[in-house]
C-alpha atoms as a PDB file:
ATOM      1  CA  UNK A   1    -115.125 -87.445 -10.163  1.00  0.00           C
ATOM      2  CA  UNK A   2    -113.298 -89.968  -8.497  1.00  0.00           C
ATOM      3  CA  UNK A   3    -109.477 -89.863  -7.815  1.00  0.00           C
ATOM      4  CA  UNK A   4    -108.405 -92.715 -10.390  1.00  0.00           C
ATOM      5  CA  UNK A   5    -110.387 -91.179 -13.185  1.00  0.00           C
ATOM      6  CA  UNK A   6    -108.423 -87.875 -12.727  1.00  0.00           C
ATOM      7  CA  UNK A   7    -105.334 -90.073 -12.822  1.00  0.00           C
ATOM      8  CA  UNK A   8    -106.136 -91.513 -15.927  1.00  0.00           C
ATOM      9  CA  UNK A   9    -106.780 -88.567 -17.808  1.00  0.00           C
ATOM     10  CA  UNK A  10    -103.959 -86.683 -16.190  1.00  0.00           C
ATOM     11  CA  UNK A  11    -101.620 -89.078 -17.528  1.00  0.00           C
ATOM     12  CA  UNK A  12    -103.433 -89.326 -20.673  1.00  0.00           C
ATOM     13  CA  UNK A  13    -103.017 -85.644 -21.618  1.00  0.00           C
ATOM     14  CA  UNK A  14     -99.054 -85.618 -20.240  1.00  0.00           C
ATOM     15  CA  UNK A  15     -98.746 -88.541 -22.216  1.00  0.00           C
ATOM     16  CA  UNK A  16     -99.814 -87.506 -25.163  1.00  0.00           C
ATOM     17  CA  UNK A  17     -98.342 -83.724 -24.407  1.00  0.00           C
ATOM     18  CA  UNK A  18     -94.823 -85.523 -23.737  1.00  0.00           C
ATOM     19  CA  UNK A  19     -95.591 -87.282 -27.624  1.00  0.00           C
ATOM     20  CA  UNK A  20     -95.960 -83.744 -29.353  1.00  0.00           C
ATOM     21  CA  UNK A  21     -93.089 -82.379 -28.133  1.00  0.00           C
ATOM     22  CA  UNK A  22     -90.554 -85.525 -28.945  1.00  0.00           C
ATOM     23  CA  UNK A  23     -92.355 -85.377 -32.342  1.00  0.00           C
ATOM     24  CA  UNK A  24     -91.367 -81.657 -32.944  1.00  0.00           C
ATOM     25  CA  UNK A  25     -87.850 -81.981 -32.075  1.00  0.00           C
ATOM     26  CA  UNK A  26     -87.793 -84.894 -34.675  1.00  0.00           C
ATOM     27  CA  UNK A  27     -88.194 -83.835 -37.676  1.00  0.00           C
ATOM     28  CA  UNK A  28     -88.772 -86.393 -40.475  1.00  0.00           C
ATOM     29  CA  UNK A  29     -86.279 -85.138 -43.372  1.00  0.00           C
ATOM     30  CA  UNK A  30     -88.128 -84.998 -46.937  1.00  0.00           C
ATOM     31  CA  UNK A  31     -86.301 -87.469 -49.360  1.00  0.00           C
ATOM     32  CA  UNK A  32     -83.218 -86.204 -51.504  1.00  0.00           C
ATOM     33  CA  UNK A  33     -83.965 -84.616 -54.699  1.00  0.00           C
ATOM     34  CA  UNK A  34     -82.273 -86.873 -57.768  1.00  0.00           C
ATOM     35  CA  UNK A  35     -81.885 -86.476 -61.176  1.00  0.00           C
ATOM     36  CA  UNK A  36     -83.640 -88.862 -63.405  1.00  0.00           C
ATOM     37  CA  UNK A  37     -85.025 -90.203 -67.103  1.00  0.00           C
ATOM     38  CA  UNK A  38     -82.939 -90.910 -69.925  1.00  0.00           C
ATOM     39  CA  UNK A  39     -81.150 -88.124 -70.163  1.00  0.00           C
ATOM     40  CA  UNK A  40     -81.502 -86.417 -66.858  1.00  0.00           C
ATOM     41  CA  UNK A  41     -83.674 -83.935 -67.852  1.00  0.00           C
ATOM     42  CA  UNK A  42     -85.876 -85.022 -64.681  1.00  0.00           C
ATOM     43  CA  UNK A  43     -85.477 -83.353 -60.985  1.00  0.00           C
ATOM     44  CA  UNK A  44     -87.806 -85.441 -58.971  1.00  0.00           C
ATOM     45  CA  UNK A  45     -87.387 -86.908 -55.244  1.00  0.00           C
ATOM     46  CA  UNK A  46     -88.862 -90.671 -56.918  1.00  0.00           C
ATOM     47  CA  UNK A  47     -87.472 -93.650 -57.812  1.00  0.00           C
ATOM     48  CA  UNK A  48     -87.690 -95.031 -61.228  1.00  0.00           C
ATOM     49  CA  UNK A  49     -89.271 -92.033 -63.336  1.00  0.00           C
ATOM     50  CA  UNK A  50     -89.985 -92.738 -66.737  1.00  0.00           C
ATOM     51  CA  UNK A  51     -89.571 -90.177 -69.574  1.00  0.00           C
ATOM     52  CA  UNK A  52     -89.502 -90.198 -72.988  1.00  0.00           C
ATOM     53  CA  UNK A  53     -86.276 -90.846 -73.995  1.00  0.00           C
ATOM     54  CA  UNK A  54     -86.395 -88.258 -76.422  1.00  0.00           C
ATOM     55  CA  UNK A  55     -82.997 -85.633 -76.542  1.00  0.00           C
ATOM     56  CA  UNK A  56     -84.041 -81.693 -76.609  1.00  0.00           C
ATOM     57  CA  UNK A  57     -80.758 -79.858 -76.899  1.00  0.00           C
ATOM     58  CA  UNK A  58     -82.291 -77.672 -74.125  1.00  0.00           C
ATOM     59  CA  UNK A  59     -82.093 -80.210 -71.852  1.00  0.00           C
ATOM     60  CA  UNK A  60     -78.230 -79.744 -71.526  1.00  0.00           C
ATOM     61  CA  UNK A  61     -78.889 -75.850 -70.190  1.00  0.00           C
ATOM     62  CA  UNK A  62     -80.438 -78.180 -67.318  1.00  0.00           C
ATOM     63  CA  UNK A  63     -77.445 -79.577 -66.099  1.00  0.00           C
ATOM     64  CA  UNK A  64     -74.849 -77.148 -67.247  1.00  0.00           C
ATOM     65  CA  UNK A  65     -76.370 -74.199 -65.318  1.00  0.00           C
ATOM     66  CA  UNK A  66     -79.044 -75.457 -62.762  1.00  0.00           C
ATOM     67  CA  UNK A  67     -79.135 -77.536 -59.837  1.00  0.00           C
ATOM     68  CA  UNK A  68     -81.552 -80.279 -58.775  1.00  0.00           C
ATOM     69  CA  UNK A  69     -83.124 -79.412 -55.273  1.00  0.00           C
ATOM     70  CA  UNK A  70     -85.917 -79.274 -53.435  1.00  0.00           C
ATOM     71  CA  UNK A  71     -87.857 -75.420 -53.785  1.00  0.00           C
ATOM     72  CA  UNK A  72     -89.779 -73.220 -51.376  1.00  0.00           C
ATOM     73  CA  UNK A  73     -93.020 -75.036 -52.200  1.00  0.00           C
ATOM     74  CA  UNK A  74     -91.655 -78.733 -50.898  1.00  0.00           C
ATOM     75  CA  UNK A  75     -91.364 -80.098 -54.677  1.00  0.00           C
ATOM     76  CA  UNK A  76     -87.696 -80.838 -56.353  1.00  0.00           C
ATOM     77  CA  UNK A  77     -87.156 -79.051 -59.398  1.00  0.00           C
ATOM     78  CA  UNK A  78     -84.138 -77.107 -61.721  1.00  0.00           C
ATOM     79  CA  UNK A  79     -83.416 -74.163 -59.974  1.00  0.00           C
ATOM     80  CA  UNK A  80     -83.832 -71.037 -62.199  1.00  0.00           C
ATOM     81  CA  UNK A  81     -80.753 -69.167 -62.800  1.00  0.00           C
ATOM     82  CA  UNK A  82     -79.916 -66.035 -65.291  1.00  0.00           C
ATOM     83  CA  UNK A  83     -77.125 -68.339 -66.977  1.00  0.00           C
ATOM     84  CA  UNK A  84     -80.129 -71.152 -67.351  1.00  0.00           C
ATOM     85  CA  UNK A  85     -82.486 -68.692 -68.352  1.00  0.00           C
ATOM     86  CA  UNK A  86     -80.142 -67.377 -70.888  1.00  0.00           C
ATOM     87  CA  UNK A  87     -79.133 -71.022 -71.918  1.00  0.00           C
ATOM     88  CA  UNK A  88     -82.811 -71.690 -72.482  1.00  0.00           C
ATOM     89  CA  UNK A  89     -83.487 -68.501 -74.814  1.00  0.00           C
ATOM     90  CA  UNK A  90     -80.460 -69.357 -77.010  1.00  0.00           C
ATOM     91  CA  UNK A  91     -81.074 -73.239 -77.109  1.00  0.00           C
ATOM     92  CA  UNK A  92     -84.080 -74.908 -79.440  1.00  0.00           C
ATOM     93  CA  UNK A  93     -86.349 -76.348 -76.960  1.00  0.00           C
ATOM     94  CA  UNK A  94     -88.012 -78.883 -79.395  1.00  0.00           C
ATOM     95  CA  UNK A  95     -86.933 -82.009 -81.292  1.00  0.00           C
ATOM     96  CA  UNK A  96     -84.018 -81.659 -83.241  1.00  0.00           C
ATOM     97  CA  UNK A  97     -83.916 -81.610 -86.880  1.00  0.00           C
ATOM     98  CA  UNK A  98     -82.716 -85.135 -87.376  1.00  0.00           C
ATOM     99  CA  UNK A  99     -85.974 -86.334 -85.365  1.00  0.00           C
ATOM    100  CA  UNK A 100     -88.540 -84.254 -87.192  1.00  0.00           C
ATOM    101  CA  UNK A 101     -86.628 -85.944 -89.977  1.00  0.00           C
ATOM    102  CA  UNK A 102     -87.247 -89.385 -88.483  1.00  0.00           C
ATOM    103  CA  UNK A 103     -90.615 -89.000 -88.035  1.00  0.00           C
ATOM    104  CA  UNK A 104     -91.320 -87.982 -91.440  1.00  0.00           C
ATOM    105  CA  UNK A 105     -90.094 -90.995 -92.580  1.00  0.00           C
ATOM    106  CA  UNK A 106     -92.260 -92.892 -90.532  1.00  0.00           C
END
């Protein structure tokens, strides 16, 4: 192999060697975890989320006793605590009475 094709793969591999590590010490940081929808009952890490825009009392055990972050598994979400957990048990989860009411009358 000739002299100049050993250069050119030499520098090549350093190159892209020399790429890897400058990439590792870089680390791109995963977007900030926000609360969102109507009545921030949403932990997300997008933009613009859409919900429902329906009220579930148990929605207020959310922000009273969690916190919006991002989880072992890379997703945001409510992190559990016993205080949420206990909010949760004692709090109707559905729509309230004055909804099932509303949509009755529908």
């Amino acid at each position: 192999m000739k002299l100049s094709k050993v250069l050119v793969i030499f520098a090549v591999l350093a190159t892209a060697a020399l790429a890897k590590r400058h990439h590792r010490g870089h680390h791109h940081s995963p977007k900030p975890c926000i609360i969102g929808g109507c009545n921030g009952e949403i932990c997300t890490d997008q933009q613009d989320v859409v919900s429902s825009c329906l009220w579930y009392p148990s929605y207020a055990c959310y922000g009273q006793y969690s916190t919006c972050e991002r989880q072992a598994n890379g997703e945001c979400d409510w992190t559990p605590t016993d205080a949420l957990q206990e909010c949760l048990a004692t709090t109707p989860s559905g729509p309230t009475l004055e909804e099932e009411e509303a949509e009755e009358n529908l």
